[in-house]
N, C-alpha and C. Protein backbone atom coordinates (compact mmCIF):
# COMPACT_ATOMS: atom_id res chain seq x y z
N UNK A 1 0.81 -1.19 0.00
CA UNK A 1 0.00 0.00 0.00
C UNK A 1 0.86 1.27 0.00
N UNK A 2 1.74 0.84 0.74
CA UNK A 2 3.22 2.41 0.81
C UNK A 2 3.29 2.56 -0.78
N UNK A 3 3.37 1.99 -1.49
CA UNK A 3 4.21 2.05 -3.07
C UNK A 3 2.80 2.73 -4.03
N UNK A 4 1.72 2.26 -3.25
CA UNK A 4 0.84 3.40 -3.98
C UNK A 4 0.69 4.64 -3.98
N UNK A 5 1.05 5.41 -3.20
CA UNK A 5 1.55 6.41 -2.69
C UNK A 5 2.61 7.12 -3.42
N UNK A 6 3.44 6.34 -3.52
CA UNK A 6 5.43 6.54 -3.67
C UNK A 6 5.72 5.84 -4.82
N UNK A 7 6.31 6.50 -5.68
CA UNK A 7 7.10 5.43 -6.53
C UNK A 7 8.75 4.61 -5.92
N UNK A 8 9.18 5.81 -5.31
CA UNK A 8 10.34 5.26 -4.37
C UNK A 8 10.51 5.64 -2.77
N UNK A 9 10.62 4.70 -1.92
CA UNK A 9 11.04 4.81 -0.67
C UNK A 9 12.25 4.56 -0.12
N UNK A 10 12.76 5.40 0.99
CA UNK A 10 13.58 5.14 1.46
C UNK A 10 13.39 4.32 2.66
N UNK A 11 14.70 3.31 3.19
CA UNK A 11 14.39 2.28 4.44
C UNK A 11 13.88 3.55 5.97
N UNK A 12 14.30 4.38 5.87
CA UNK A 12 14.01 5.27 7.13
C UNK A 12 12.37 5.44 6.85
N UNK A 13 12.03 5.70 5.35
CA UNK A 13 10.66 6.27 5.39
C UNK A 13 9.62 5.29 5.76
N UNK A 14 9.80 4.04 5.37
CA UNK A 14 9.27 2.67 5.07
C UNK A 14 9.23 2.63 6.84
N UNK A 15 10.19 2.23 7.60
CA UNK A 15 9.76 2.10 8.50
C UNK A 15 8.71 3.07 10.09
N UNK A 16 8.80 4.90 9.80
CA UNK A 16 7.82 5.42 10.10
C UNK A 16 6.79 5.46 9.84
N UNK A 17 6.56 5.19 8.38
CA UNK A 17 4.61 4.71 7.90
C UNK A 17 4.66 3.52 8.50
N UNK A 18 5.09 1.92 8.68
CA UNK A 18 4.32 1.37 8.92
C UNK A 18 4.51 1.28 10.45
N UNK A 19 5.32 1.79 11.03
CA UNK A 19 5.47 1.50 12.30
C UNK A 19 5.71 0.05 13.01
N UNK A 20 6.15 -0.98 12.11
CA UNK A 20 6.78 -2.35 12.61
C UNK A 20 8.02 -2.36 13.18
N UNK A 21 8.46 -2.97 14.13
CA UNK A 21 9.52 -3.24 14.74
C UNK A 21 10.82 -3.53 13.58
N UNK A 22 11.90 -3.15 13.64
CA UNK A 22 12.99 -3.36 12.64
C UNK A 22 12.93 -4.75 12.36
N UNK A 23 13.23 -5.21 12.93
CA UNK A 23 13.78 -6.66 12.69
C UNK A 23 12.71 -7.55 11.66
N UNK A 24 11.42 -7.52 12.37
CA UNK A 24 10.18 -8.29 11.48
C UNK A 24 10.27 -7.04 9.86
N UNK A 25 10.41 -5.92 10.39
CA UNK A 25 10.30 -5.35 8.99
C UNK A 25 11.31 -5.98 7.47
N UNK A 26 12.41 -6.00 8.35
CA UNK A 26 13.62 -6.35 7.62
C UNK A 26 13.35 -7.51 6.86
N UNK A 27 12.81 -8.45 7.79
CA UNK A 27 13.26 -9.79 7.27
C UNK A 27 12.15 -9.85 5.99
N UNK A 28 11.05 -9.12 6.40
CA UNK A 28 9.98 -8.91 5.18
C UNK A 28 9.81 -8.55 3.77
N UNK A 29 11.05 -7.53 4.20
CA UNK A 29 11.22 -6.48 2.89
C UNK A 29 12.05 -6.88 2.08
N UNK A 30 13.00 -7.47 2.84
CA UNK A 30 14.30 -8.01 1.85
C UNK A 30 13.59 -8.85 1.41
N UNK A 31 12.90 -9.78 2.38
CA UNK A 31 12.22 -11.05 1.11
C UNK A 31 11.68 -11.05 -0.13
N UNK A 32 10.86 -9.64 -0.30
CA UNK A 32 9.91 -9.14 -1.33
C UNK A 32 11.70 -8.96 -2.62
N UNK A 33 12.45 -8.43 -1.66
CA UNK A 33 13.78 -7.43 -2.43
C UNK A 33 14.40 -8.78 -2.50
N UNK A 34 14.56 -9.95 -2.46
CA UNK A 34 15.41 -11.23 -3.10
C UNK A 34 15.47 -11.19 -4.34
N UNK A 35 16.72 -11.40 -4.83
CA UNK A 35 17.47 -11.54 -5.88
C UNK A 35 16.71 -12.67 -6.66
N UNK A 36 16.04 -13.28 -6.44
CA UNK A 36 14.98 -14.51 -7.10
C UNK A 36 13.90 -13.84 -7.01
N UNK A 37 13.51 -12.80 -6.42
CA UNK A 37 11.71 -12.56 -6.81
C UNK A 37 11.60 -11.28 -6.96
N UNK A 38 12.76 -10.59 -6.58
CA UNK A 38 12.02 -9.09 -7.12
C UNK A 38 11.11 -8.00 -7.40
N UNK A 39 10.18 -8.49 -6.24
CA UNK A 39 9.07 -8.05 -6.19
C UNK A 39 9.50 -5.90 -5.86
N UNK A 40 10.53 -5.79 -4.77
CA UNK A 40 11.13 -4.65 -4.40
C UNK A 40 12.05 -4.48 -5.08
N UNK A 41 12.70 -3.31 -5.68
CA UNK A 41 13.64 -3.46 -5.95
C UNK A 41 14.44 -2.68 -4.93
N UNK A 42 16.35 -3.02 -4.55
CA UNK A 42 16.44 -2.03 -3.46
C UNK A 42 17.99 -1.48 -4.11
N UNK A 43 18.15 -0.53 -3.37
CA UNK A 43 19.41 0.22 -4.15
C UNK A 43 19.95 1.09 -3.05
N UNK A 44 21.46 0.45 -2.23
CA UNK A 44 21.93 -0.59 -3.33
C UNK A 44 21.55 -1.95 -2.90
N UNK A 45 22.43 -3.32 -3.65
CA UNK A 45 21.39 -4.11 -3.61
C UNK A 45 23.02 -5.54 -2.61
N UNK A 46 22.45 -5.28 -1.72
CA UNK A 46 23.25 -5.41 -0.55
C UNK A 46 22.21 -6.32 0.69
N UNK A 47 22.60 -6.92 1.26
CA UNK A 47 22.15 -7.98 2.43
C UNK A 47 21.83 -6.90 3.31
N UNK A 48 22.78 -6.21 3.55
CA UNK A 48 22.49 -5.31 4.52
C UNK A 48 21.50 -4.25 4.33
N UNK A 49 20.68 -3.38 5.52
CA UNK A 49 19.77 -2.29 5.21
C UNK A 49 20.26 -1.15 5.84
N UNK A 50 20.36 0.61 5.37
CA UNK A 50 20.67 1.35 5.81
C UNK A 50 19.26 2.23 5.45
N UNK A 51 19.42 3.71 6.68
CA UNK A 51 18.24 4.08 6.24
C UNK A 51 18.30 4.93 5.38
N UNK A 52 19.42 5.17 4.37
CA UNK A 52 19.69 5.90 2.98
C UNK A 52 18.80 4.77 2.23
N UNK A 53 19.21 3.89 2.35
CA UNK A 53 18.64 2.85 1.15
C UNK A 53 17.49 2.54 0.53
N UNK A 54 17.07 2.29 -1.24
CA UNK A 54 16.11 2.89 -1.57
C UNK A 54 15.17 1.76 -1.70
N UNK A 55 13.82 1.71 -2.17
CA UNK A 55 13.44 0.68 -2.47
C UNK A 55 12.27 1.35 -3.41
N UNK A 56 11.79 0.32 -4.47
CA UNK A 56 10.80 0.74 -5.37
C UNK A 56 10.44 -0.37 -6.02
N UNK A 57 9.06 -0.24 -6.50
CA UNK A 57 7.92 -1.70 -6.69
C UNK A 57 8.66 -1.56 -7.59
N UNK A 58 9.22 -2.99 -8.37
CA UNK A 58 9.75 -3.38 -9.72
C UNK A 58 7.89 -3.64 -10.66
N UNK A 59 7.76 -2.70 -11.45
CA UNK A 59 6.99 -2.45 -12.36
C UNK A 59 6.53 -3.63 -13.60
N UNK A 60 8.02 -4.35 -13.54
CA UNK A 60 8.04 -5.20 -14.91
C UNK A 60 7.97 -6.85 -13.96
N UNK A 61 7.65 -6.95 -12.79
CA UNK A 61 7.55 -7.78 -12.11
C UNK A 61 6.10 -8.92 -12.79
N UNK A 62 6.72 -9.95 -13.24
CA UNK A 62 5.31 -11.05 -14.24
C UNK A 62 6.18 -12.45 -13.54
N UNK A 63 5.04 -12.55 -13.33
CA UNK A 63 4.95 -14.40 -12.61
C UNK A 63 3.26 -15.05 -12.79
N UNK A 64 3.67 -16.49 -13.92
CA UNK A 64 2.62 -17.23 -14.18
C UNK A 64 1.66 -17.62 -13.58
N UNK A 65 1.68 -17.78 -12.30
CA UNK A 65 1.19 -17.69 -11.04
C UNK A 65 0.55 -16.85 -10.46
N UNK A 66 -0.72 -17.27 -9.95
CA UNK A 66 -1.55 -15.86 -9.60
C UNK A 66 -1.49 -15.85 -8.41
N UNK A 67 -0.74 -16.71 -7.53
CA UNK A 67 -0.75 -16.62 -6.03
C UNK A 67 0.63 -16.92 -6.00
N UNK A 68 1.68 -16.37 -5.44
CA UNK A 68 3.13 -16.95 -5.21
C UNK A 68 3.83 -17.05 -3.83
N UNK A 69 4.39 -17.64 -3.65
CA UNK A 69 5.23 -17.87 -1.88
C UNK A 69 6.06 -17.02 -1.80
N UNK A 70 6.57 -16.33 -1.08
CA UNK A 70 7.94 -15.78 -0.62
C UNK A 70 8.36 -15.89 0.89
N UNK A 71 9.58 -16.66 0.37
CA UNK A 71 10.07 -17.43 1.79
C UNK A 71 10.70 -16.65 2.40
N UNK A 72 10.45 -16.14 3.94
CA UNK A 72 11.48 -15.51 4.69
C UNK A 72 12.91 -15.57 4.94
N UNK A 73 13.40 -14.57 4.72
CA UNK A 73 15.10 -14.78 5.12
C UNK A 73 15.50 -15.10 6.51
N UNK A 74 15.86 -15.58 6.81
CA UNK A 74 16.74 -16.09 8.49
C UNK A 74 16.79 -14.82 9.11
N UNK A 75 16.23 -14.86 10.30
CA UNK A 75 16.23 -13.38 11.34
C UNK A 75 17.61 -13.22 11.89
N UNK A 76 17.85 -12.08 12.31
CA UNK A 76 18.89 -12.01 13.00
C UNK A 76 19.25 -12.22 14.33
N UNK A 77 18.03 -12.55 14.80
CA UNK A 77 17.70 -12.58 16.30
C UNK A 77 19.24 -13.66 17.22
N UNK A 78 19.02 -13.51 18.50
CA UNK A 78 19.98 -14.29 18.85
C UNK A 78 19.07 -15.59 18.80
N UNK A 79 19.88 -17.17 18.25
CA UNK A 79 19.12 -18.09 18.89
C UNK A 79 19.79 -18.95 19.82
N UNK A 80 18.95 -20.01 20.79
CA UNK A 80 18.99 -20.04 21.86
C UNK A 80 20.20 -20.75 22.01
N UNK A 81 21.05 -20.67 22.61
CA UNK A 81 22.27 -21.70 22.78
C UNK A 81 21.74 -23.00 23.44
N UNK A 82 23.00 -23.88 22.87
CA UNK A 82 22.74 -25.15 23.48
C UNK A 82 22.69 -25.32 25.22
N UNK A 83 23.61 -24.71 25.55
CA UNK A 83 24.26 -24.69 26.87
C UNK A 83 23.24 -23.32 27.93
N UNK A 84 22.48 -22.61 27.25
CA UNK A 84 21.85 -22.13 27.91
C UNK A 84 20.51 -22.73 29.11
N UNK A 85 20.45 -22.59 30.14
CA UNK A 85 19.88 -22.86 31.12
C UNK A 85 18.01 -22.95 30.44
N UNK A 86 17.25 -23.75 29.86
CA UNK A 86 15.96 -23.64 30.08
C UNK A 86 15.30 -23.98 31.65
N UNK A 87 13.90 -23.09 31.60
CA UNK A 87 13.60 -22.72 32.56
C UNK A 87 12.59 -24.34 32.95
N UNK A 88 12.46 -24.32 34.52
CA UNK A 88 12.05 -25.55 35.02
C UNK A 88 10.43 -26.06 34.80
N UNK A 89 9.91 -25.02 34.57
CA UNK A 89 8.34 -25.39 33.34
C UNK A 89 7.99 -25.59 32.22
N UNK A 90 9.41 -25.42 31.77
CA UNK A 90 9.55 -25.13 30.50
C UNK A 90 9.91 -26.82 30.05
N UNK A 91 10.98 -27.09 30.86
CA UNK A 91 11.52 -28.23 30.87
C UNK A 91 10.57 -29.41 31.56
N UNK A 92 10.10 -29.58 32.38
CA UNK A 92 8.50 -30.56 32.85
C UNK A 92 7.80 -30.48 31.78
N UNK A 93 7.35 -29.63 30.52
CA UNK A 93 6.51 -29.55 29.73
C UNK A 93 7.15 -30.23 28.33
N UNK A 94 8.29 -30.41 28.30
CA UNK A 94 9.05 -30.80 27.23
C UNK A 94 8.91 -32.14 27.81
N UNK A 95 9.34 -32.57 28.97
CA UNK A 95 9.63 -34.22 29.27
C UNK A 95 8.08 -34.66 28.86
N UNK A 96 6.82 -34.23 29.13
CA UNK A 96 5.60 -34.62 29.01
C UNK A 96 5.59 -34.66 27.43
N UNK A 97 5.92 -33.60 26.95
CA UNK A 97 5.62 -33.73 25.34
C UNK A 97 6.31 -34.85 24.62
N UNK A 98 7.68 -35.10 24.78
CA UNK A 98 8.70 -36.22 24.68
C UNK A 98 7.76 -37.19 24.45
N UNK A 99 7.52 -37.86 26.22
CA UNK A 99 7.16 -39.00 26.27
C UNK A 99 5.95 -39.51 26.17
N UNK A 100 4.42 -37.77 26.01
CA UNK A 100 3.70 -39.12 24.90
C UNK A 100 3.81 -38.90 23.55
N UNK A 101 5.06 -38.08 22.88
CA UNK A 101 5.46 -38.59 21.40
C UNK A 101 5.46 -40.00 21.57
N UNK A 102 6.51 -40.13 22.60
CA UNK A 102 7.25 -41.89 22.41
C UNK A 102 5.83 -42.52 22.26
N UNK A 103 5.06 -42.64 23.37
CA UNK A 103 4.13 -43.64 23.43
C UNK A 103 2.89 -43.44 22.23
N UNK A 104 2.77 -42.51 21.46
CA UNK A 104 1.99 -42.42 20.61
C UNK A 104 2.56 -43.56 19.83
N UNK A 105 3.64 -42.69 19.07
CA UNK A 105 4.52 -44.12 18.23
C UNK A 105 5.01 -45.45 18.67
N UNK A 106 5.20 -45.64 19.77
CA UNK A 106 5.59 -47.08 20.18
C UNK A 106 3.72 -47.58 20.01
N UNK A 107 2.50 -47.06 20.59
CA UNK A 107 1.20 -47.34 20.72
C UNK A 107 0.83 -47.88 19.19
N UNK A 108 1.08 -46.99 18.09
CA UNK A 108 0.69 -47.11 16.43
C UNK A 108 1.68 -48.52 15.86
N UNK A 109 3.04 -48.40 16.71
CA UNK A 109 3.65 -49.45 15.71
C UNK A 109 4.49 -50.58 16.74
N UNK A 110 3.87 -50.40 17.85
CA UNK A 110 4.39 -51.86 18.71
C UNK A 110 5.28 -52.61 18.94
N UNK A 111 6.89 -52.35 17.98
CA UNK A 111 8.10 -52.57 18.21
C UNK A 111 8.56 -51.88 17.38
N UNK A 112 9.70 -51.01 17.81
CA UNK A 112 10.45 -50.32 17.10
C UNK A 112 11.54 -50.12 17.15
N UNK A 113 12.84 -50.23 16.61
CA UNK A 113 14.24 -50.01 16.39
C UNK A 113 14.72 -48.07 17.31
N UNK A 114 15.23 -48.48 17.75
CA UNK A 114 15.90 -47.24 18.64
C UNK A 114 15.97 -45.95 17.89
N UNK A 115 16.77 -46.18 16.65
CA UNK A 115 16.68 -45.22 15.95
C UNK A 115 15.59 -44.68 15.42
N UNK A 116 14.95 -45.47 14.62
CA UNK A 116 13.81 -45.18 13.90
C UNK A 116 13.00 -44.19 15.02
N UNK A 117 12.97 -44.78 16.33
CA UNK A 117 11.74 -44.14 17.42
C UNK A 117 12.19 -42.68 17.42
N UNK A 118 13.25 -42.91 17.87
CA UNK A 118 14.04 -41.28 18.00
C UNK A 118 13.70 -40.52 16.60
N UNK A 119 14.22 -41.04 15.50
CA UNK A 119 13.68 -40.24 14.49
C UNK A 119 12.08 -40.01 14.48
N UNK A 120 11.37 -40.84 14.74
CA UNK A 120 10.03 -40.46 14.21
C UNK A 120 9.26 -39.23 15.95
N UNK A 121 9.78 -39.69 16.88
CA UNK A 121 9.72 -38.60 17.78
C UNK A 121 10.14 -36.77 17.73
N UNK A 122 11.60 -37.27 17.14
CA UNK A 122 11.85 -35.69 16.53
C UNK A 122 11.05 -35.17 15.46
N UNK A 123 10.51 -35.97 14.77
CA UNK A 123 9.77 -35.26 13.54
C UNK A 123 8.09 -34.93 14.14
N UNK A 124 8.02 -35.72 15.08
CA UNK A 124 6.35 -35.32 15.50
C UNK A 124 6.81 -33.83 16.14
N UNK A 125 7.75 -33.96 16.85
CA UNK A 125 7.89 -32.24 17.85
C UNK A 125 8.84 -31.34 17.16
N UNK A 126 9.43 -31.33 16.22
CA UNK A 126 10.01 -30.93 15.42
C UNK A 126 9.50 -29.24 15.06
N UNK A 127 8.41 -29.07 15.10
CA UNK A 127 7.55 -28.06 15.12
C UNK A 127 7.64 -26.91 16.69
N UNK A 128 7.42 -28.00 17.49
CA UNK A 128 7.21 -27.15 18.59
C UNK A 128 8.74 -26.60 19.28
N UNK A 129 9.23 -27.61 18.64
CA UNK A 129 10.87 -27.63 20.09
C UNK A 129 11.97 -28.84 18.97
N UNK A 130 13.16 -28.14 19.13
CA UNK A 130 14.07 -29.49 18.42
C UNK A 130 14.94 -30.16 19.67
N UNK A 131 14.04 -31.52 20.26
CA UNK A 131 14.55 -32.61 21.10
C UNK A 131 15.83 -33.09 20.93
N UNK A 132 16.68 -32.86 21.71
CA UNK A 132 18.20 -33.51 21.83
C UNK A 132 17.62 -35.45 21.47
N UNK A 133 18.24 -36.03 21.40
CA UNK A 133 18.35 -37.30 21.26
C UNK A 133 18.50 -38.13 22.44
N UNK A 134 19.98 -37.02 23.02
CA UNK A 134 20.07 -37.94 24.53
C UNK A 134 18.92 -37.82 25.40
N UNK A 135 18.17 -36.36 25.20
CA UNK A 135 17.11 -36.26 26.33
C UNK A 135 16.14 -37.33 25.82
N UNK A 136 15.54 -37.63 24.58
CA UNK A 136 14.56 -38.63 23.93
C UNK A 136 15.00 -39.93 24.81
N UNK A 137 16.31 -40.64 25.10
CA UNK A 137 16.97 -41.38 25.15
C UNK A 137 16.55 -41.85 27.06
N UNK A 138 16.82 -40.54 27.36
CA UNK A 138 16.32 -40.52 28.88
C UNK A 138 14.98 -40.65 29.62
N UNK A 139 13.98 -40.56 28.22
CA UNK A 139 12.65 -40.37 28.23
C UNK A 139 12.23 -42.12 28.24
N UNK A 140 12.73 -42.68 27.75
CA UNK A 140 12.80 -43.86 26.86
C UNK A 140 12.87 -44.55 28.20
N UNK A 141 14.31 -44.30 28.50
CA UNK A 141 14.54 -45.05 29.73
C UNK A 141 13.51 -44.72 30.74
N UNK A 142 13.07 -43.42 31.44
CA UNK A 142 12.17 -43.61 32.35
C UNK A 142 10.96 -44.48 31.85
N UNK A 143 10.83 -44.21 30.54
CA UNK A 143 9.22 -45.33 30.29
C UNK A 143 9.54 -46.40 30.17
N UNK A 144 10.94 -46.97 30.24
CA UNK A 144 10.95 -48.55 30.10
C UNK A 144 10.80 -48.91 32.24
N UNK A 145 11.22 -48.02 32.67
CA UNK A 145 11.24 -47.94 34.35
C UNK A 145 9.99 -48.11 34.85
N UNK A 146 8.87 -47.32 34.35
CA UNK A 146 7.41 -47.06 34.82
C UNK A 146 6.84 -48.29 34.11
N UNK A 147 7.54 -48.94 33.01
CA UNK A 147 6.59 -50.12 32.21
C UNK A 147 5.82 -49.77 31.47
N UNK A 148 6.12 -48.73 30.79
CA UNK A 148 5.06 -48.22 29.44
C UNK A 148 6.13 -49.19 27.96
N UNK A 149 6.81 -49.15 28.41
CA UNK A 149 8.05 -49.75 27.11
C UNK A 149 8.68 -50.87 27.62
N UNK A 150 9.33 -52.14 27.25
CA UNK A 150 10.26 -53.18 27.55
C UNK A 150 11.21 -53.28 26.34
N UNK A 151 12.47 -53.48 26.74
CA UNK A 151 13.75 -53.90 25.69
C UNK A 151 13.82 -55.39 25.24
N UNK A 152 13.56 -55.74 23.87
CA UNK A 152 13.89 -56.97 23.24
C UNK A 152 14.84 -57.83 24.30
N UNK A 153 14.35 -59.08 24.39
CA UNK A 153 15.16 -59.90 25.17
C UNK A 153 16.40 -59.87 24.44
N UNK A 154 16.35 -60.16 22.99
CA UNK A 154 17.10 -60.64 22.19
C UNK A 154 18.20 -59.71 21.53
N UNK A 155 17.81 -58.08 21.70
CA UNK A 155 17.84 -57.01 20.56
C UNK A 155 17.96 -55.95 20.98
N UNK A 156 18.97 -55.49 22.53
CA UNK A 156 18.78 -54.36 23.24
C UNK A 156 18.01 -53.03 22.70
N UNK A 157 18.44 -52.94 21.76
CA UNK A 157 18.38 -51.39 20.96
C UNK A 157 16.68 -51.47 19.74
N UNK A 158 16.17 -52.71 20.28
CA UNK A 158 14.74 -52.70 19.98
C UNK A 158 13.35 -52.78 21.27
N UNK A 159 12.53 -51.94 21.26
CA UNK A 159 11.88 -51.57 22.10
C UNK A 159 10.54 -52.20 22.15
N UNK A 160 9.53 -52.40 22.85
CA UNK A 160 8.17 -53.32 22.75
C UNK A 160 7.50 -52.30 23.14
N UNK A 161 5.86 -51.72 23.18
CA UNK A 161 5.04 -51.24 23.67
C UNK A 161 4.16 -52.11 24.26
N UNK A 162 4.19 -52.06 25.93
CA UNK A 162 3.34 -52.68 26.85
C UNK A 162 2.08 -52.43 27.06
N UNK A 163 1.23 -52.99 26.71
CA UNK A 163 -0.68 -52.13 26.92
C UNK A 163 -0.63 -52.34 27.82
C-alpha cells in the first residue's frame, strides 16, 4: 500500500509509515527485495539495510502464477544456545511432550528399532521444540522404568510397547 503512494522509498521512510519493529520489517522487505523474486527493488542491492537505502515496486515484475510464496530470510535474532539454562516449566513440559510422542509411536507401531523411534519422535515435535536425542533417550529409559516400554530380550536397541 506504501508504493501506492510513492514510486520510491527510502528504508528510514518505510519504516515510520508502517510502524513495525525493525527486525520483522527487515526480514519482510528483503524477502519481497530477493534476488529470485524481485518483487522490491532495493538500491543498493546489498544484504544489509541502511536508512539511505532505496526501495521501489519493480513495475516489470510477471509471474505465471496468480498466487506466489515468498520465503522468509533467516532473522537475525539471537538463537537459543545449546548450553543455555531452560527454565524448570519449560523443561517438565518438554519431558511430558517427549514421552507421549514416544508412546503415541511405540502405541501405532508396537516394536520399534531405537533409531527409527528417535527419528520419528523428533519429527512429530520438530515443530514445537528441536529434542536432543540424549534427552529422547532418557525419556525412553524412564518409560521402560514405569513399564510403558520393555527392551527386546534378544535385541537391546529394539523396544516393545506394553498395553
Amino acid at each position: 500500500m506504501l508504493f501506492n503512494e510513492h514510486e520510491t522509498m527510502t528504508w528510514k521512510q518505510i519504516k515510520l509509515l508502517t510502524g513495525i519493529d525493525e527486525e520483522t520489517l527487515e526480514t519482510h522487505v528483503l524477502a519481497l527485495a530477493h534476488p529470485k523474486i524481485k518483487i522490491l527493488l532495493k538500491r543498493p542491492n546489498r544484504k544489509e539495510v541502511a536508512d539511505t537505502d532505496k526501495f521501489a515496486l519493480n513495475k516489470q515484475f510477471k509471474n505465471q502464477r496468480v498466487r506466489i510464496t515468498v520465503g522468509l530470510l533467516e532473522s537475525k535474532l539471537r538463537p537459543v544456545q545449546k548450553n543455555e539454562e531452560v527454565p524448570k516449566h519449560l523443561q517438565d513440559a518438554r519431558k511430558n511432550r517427549v514421552e507421549a510422542a514416544i508412546i503415541r509411536v511405540m502405541k501405532a507401531r508396537k516394536t520399534l528399532e531405537h533409531n527409527l523411534l528417535v527419528s520419528e519422535v523428533v519429527h512429530q515435535l520438530q515443530a514445537r521444540f528441536n529434542p536432543n536425542p540424549q534427552f529422547i533417550k532418557q525419556r525412553i529409559a524412564s518409560l521402560i522404568e514405569r513399564e510403558y516400554l520393555a527392551r527386546d530380550d534378544h535385541n537391546r536397541k529394539v523396544y516393545h510397547y506394553l498395553p
